[in-house]
PDB file of N, CA and C in Angstrom:
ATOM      1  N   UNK A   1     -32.746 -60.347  41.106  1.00  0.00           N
ATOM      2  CA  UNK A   1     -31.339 -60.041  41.177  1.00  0.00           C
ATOM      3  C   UNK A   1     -31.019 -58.843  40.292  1.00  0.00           C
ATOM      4  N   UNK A   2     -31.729 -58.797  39.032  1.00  0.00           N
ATOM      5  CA  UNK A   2     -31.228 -57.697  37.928  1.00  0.00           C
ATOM      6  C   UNK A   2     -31.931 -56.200  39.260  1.00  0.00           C
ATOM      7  N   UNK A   3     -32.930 -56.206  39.814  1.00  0.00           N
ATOM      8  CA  UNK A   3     -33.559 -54.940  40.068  1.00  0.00           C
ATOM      9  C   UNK A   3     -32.785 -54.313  40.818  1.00  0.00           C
ATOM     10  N   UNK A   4     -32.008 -55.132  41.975  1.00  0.00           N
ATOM     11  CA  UNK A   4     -30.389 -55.062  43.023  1.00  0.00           C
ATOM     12  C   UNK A   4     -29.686 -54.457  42.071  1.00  0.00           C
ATOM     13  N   UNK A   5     -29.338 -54.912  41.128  1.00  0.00           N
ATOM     14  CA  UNK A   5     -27.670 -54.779  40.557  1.00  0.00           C
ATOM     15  C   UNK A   5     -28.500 -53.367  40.101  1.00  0.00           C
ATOM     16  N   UNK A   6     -29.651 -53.033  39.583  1.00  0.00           N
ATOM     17  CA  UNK A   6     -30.227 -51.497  39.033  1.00  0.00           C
ATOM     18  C   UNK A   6     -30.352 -50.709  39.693  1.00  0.00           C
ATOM     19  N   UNK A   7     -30.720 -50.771  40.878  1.00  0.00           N
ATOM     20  CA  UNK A   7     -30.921 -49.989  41.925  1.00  0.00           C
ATOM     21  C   UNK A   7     -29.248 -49.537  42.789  1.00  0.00           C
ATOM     22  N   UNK A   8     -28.402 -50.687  42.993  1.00  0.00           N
ATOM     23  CA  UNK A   8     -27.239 -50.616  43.528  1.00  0.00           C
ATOM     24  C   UNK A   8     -26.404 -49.324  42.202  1.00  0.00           C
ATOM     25  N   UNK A   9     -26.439 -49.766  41.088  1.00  0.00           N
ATOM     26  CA  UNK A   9     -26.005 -48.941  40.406  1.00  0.00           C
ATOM     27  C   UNK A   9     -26.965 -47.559  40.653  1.00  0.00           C
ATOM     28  N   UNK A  10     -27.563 -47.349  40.705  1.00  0.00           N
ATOM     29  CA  UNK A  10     -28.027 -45.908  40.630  1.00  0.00           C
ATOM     30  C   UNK A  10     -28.117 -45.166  41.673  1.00  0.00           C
ATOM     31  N   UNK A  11     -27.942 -45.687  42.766  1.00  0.00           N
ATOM     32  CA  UNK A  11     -26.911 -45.198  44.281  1.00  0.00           C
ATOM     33  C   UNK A  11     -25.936 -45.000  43.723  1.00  0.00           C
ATOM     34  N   UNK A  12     -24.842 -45.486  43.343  1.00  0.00           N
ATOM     35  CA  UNK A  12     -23.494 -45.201  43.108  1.00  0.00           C
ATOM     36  C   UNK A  12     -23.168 -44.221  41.780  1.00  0.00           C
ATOM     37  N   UNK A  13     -24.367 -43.890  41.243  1.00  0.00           N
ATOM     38  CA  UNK A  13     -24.262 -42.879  40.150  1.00  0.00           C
ATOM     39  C   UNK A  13     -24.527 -41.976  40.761  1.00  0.00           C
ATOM     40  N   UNK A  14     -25.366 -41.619  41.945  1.00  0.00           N
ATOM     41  CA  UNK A  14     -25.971 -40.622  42.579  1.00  0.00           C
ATOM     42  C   UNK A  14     -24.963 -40.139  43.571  1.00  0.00           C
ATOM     43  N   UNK A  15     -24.051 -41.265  44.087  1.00  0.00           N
ATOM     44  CA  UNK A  15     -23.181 -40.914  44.749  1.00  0.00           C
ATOM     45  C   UNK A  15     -22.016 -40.036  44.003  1.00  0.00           C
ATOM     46  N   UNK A  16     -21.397 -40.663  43.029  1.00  0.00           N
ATOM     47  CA  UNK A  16     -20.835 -39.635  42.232  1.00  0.00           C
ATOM     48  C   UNK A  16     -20.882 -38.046  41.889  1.00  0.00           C
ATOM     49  N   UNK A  17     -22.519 -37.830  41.452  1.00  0.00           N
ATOM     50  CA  UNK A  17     -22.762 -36.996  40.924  1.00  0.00           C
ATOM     51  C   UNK A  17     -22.987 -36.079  42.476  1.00  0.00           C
ATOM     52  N   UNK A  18     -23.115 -36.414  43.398  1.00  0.00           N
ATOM     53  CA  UNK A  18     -23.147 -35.618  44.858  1.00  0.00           C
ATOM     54  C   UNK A  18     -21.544 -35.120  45.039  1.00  0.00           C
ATOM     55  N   UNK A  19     -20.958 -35.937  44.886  1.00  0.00           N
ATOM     56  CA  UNK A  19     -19.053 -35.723  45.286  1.00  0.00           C
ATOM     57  C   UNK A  19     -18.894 -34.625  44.433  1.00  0.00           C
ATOM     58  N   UNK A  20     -19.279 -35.061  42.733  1.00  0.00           N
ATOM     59  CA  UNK A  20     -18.993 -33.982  41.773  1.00  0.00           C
ATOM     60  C   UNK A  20     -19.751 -32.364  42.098  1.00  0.00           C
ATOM     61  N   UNK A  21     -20.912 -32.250  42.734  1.00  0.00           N
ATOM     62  CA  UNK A  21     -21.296 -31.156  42.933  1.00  0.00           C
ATOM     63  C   UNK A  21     -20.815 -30.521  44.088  1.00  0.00           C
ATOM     64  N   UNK A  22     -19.818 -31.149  45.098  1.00  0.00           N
ATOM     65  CA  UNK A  22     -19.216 -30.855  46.503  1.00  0.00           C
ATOM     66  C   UNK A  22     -18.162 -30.305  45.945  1.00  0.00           C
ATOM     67  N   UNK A  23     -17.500 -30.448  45.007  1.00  0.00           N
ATOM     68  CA  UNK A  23     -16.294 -30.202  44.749  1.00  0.00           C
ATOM     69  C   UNK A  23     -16.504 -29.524  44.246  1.00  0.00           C
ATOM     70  N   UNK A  24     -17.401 -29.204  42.683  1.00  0.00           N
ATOM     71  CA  UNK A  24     -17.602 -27.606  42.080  1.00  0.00           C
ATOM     72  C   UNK A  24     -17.871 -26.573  42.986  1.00  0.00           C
ATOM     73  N   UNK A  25     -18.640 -26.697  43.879  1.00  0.00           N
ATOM     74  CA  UNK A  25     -18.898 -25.402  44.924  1.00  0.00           C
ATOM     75  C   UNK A  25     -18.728 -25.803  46.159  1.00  0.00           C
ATOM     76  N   UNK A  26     -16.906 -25.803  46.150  1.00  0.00           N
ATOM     77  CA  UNK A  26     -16.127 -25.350  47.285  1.00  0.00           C
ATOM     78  C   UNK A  26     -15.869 -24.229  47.271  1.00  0.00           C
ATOM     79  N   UNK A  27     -16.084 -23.553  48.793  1.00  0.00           N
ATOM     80  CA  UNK A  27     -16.184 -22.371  48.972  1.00  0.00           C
ATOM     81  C   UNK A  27     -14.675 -21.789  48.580  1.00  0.00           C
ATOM     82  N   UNK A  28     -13.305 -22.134  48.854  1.00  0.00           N
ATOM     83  CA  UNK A  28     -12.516 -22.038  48.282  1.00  0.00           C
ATOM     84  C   UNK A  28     -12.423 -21.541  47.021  1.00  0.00           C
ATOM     85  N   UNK A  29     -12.825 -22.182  45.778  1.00  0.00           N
ATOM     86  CA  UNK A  29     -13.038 -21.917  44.871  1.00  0.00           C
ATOM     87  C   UNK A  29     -13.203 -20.593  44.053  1.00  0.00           C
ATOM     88  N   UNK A  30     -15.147 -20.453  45.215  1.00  0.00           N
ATOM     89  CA  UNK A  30     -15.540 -19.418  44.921  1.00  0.00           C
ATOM     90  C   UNK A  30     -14.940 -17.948  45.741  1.00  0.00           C
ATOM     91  N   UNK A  31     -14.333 -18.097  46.769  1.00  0.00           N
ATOM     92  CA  UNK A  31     -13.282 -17.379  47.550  1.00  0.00           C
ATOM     93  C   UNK A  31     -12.918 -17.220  46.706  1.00  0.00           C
ATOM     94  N   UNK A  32     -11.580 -17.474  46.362  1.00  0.00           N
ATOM     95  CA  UNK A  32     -10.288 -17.428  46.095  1.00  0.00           C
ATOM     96  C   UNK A  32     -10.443 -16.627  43.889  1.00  0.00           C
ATOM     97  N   UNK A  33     -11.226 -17.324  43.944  1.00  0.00           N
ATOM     98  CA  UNK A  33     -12.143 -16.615  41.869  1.00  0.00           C
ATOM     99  C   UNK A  33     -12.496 -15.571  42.574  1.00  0.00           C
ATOM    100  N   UNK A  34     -13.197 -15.245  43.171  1.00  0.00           N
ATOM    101  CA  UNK A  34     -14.161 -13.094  43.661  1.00  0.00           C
ATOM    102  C   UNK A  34     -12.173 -12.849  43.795  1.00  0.00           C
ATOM    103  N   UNK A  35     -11.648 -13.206  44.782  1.00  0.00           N
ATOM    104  CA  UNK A  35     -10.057 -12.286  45.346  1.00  0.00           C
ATOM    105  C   UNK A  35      -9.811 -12.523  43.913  1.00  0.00           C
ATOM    106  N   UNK A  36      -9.477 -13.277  43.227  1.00  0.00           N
ATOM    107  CA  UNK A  36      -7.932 -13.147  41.806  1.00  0.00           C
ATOM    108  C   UNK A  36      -9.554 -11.714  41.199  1.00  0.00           C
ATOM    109  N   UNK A  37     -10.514 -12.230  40.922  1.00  0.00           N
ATOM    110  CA  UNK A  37     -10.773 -10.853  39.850  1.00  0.00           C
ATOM    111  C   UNK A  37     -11.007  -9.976  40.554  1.00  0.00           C
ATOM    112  N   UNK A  38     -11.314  -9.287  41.585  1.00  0.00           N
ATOM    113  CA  UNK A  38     -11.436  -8.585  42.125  1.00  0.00           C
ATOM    114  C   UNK A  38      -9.810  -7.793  42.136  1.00  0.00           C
ATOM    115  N   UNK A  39      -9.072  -8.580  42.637  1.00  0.00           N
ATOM    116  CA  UNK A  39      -7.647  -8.182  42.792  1.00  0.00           C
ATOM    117  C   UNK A  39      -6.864  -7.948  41.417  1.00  0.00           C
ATOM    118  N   UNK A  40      -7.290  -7.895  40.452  1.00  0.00           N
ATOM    119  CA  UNK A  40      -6.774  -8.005  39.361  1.00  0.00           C
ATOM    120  C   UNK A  40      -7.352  -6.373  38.440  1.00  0.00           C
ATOM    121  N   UNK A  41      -8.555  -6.143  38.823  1.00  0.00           N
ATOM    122  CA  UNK A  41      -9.584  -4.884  38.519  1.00  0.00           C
ATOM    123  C   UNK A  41      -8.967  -4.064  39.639  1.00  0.00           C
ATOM    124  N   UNK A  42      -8.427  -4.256  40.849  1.00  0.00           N
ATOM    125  CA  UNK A  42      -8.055  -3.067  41.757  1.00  0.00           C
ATOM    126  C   UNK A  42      -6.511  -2.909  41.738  1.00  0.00           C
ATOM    127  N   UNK A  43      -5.619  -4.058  40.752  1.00  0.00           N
ATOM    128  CA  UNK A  43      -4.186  -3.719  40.324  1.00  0.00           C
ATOM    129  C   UNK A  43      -4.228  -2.610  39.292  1.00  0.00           C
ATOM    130  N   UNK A  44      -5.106  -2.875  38.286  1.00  0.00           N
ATOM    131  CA  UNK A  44      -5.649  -2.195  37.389  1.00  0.00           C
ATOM    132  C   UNK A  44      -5.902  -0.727  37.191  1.00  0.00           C
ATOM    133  N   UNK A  45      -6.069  -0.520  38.477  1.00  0.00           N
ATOM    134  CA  UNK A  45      -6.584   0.946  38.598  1.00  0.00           C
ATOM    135  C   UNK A  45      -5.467   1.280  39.583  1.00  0.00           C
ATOM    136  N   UNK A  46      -4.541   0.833  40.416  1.00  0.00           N
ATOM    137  CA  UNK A  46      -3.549   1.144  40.728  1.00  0.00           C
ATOM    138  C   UNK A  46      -2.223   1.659  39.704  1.00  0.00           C
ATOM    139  N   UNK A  47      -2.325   0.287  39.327  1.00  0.00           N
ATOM    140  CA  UNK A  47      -1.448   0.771  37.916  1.00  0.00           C
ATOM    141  C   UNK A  47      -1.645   2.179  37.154  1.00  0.00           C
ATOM    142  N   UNK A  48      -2.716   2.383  37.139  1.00  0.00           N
ATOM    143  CA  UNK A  48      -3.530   3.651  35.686  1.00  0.00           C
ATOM    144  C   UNK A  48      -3.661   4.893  36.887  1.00  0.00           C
ATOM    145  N   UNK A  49      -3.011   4.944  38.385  1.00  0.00           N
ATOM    146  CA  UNK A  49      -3.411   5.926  39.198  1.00  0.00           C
ATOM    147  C   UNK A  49      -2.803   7.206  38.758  1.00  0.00           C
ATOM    148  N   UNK A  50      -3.528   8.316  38.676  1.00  0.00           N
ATOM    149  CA  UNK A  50      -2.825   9.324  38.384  1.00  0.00           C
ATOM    150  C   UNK A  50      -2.327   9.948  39.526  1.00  0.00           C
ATOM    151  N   UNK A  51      -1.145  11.516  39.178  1.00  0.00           N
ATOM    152  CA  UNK A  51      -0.408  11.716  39.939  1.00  0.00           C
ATOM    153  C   UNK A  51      -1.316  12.079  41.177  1.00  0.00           C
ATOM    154  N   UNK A  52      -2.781  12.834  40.923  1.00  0.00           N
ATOM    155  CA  UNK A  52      -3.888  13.512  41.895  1.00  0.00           C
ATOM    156  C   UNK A  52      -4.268  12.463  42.810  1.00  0.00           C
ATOM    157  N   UNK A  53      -4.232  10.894  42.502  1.00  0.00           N
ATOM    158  CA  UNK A  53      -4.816  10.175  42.921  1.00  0.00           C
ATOM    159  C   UNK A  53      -4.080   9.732  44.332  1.00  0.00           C
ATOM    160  N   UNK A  54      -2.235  10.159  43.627  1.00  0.00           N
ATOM    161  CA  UNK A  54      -1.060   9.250  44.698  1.00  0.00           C
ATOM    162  C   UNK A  54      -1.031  10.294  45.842  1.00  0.00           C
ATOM    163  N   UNK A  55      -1.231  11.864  45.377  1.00  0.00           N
ATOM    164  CA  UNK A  55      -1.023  13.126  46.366  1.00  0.00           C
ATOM    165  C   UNK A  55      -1.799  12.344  47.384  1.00  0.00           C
ATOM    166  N   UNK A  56      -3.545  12.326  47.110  1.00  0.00           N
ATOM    167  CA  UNK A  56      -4.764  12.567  47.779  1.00  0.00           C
ATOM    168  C   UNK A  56      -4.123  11.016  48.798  1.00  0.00           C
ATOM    169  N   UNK A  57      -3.316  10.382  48.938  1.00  0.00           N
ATOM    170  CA  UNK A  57      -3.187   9.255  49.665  1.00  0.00           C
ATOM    171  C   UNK A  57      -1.640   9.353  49.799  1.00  0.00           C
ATOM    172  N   UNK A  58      -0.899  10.727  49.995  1.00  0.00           N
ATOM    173  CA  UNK A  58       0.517  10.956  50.671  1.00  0.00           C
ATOM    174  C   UNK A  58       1.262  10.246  49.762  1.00  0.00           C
ATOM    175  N   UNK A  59       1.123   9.765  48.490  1.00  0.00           N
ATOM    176  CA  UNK A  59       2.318   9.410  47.703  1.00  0.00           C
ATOM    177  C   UNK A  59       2.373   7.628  47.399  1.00  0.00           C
ATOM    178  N   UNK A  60       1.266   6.834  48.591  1.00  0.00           N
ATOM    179  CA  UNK A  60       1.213   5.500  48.545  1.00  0.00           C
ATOM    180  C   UNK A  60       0.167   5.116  47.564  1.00  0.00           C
ATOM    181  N   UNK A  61       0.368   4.165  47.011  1.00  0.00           N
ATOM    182  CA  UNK A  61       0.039   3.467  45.590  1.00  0.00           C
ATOM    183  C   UNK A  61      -1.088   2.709  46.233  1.00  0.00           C
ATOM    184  N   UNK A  62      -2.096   3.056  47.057  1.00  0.00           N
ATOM    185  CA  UNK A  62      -3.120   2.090  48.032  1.00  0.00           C
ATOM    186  C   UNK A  62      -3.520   0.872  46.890  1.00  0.00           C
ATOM    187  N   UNK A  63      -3.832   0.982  46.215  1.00  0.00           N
ATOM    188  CA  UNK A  63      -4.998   0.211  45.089  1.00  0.00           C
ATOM    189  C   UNK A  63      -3.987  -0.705  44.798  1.00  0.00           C
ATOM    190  N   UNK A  64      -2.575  -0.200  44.099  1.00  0.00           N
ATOM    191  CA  UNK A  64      -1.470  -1.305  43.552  1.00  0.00           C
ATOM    192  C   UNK A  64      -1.681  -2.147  44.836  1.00  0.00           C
ATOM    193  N   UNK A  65      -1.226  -1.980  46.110  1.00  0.00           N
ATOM    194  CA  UNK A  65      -0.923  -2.474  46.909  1.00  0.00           C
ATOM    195  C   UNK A  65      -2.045  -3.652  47.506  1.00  0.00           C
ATOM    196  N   UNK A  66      -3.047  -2.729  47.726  1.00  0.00           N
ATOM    197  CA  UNK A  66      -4.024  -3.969  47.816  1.00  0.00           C
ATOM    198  C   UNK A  66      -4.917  -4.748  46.480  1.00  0.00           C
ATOM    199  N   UNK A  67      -4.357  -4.267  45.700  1.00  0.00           N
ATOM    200  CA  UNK A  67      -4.362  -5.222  44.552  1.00  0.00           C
ATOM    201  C   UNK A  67      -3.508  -6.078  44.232  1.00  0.00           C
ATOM    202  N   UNK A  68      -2.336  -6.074  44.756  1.00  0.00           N
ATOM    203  CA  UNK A  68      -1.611  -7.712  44.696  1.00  0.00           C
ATOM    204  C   UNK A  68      -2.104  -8.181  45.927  1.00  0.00           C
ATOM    205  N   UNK A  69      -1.949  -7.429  47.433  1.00  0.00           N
ATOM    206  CA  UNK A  69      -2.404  -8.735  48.093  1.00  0.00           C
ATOM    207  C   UNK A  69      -3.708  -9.394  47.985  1.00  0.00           C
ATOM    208  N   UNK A  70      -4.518  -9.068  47.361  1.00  0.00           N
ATOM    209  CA  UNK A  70      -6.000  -9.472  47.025  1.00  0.00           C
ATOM    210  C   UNK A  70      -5.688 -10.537  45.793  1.00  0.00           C
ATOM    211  N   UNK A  71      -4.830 -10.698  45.086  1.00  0.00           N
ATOM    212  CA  UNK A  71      -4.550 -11.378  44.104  1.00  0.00           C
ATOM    213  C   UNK A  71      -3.507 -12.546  44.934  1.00  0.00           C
ATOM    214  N   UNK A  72      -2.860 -12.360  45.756  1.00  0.00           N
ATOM    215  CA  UNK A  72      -1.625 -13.131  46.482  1.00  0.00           C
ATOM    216  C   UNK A  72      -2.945 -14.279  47.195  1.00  0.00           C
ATOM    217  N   UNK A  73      -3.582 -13.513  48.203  1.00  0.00           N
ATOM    218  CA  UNK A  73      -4.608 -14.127  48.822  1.00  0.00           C
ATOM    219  C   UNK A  73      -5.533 -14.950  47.827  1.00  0.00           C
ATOM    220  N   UNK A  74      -5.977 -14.382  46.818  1.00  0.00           N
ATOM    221  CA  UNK A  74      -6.994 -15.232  45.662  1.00  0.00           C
ATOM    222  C   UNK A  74      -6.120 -16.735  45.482  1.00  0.00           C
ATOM    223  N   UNK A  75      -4.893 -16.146  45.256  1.00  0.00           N
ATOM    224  CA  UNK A  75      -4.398 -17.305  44.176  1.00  0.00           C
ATOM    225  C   UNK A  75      -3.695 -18.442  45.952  1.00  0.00           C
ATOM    226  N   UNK A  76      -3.581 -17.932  47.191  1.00  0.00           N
ATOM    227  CA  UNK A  76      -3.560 -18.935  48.063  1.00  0.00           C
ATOM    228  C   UNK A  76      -4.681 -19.809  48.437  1.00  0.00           C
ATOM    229  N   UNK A  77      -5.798 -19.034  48.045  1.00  0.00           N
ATOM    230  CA  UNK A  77      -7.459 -20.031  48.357  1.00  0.00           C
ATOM    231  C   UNK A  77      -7.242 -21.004  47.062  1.00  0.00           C
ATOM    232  N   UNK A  78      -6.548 -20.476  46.211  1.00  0.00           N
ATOM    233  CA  UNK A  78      -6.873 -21.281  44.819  1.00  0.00           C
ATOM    234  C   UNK A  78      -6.115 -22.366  44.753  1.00  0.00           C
ATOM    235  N   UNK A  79      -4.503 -22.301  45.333  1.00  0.00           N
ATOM    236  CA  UNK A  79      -2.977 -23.239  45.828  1.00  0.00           C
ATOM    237  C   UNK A  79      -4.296 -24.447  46.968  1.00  0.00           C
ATOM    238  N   UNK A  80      -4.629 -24.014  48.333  1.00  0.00           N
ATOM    239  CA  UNK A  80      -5.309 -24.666  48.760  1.00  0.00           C
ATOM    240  C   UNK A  80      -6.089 -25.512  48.300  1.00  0.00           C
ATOM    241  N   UNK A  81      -6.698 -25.560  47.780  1.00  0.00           N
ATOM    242  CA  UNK A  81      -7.830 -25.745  47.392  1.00  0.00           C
ATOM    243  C   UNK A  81      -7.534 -27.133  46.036  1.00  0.00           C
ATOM    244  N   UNK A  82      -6.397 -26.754  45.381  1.00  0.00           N
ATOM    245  CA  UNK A  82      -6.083 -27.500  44.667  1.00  0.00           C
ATOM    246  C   UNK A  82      -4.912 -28.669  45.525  1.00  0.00           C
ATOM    247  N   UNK A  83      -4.415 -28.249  46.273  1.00  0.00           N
ATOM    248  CA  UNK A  83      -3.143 -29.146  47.327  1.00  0.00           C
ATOM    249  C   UNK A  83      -4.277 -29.984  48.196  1.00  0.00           C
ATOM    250  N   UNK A  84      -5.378 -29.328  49.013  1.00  0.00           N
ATOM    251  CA  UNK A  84      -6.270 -30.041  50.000  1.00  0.00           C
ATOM    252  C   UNK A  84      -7.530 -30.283  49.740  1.00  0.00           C
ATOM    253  N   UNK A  85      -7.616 -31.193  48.332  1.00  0.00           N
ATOM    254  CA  UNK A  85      -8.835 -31.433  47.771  1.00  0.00           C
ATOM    255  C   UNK A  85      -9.797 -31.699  48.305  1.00  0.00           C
ATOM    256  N   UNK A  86     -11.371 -31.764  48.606  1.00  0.00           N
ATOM    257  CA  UNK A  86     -12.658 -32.389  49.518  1.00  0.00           C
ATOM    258  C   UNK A  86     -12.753 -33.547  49.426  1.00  0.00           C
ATOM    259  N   UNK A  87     -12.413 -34.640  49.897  1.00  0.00           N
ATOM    260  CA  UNK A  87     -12.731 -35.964  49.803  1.00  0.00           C
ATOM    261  C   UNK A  87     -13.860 -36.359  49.477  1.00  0.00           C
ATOM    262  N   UNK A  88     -14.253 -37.341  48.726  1.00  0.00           N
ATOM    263  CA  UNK A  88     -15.182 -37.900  48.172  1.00  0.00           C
ATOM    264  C   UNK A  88     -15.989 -38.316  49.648  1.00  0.00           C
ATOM    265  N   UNK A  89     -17.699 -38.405  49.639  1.00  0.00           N
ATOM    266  CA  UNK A  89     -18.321 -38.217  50.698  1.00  0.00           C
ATOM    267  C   UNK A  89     -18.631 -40.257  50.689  1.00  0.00           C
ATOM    268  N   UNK A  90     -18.345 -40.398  52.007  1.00  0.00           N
ATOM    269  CA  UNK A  90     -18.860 -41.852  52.127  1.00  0.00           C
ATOM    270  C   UNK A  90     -20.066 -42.237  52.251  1.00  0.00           C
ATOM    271  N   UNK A  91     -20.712 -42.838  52.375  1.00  0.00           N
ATOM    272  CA  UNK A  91     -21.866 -43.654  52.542  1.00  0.00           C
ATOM    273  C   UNK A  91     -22.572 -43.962  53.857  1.00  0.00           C
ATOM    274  N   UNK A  92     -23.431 -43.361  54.060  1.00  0.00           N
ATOM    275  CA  UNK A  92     -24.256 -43.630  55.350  1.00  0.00           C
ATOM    276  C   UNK A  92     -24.115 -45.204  55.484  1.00  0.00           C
ATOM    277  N   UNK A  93     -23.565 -45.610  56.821  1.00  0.00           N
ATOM    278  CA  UNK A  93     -23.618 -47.225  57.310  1.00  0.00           C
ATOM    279  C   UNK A  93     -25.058 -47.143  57.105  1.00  0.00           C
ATOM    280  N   UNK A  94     -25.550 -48.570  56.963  1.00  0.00           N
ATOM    281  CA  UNK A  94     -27.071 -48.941  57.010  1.00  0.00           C
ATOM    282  C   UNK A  94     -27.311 -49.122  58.437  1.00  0.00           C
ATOM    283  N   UNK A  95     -28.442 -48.783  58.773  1.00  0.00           N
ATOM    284  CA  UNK A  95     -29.114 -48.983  59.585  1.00  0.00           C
ATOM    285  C   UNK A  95     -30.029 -50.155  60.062  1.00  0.00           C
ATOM    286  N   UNK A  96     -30.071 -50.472  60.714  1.00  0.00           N
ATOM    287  CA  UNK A  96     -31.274 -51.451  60.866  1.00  0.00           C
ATOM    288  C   UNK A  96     -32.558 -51.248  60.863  1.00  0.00           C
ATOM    289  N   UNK A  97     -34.242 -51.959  60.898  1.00  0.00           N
ATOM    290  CA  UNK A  97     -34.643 -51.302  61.091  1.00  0.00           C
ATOM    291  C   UNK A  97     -35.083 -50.578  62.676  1.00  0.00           C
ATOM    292  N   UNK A  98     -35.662 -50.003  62.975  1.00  0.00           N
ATOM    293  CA  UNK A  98     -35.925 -49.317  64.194  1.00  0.00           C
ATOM    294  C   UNK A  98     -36.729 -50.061  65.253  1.00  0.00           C
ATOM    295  N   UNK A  99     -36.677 -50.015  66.428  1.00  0.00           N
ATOM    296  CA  UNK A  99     -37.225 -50.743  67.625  1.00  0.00           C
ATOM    297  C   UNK A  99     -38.628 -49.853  67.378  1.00  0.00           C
ATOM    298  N   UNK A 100     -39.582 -51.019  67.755  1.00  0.00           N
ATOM    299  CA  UNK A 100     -40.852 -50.091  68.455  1.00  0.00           C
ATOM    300  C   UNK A 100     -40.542 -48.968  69.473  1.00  0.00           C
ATOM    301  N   UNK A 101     -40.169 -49.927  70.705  1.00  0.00           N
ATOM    302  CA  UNK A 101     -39.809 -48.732  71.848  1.00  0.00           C
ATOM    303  C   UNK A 101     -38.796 -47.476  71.398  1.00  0.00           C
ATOM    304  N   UNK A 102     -38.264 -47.445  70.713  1.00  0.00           N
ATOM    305  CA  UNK A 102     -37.389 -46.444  70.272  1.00  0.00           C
ATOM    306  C   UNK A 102     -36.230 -46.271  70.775  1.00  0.00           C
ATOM    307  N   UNK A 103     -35.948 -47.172  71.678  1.00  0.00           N
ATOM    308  CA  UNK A 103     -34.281 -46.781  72.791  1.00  0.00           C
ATOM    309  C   UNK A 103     -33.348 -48.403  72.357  1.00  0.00           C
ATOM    310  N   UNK A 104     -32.214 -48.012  72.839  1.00  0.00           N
ATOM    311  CA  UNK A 104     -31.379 -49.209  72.531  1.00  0.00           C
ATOM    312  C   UNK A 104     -31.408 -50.430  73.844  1.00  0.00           C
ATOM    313  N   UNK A 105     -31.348 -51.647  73.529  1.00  0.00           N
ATOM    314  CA  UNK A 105     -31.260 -52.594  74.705  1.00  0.00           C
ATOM    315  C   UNK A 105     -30.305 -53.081  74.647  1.00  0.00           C
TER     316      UNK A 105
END
């Protein structure tokens, strides 16, 4: 009985620690972290554009511009992601074991 209750527990630790690694690397996550710094380094240099920089692009602030929406977009993977969490993964039903013949009757 103790080797059940040892074994049952260490499925359910394993199960844990599987959910916990599903959830650190949601792609979301890692989406939405590259857009905020990425978008945050190309506000950056929008901001600091000099006047040569605004001529050579007719007067539009390109970099400001797609440096907030790259930051707008980061921080919506990031809203997601935190609103539509990954559900914890269930448990394969058990199986029985398998027919010789291999087909169902």
């Amino acid at each position: 009985m103790s080797d059940d209750y040892e074994y049952q527990h260490e499925v359910e630790e394993l199960e844990g620690k599987s959910a916990t690694a599903a959830r650190l690397f949601d792609v979301r996550r890692i989406i939405g972290g590259l857009f905020v710094i990425y978008g945050i380094i190309v506000t950056i240099a929008g901001v600091t554009a000099s006047d040569a920089d605004l001529k050579k692009a007719e007067n539009i602030n390109i970099n400001l511009w797609t440096g907030v929406c790259m930051l707008v977009l980061g921080l919506l993977f990031l809203l997601w992601m935190k609103l539509r969490p990954l559900p914890a993964p269930h448990p394969a039903p058990e199986q029985g074991p398998a027919r010789p013949g291999g087909g169902e009757e």
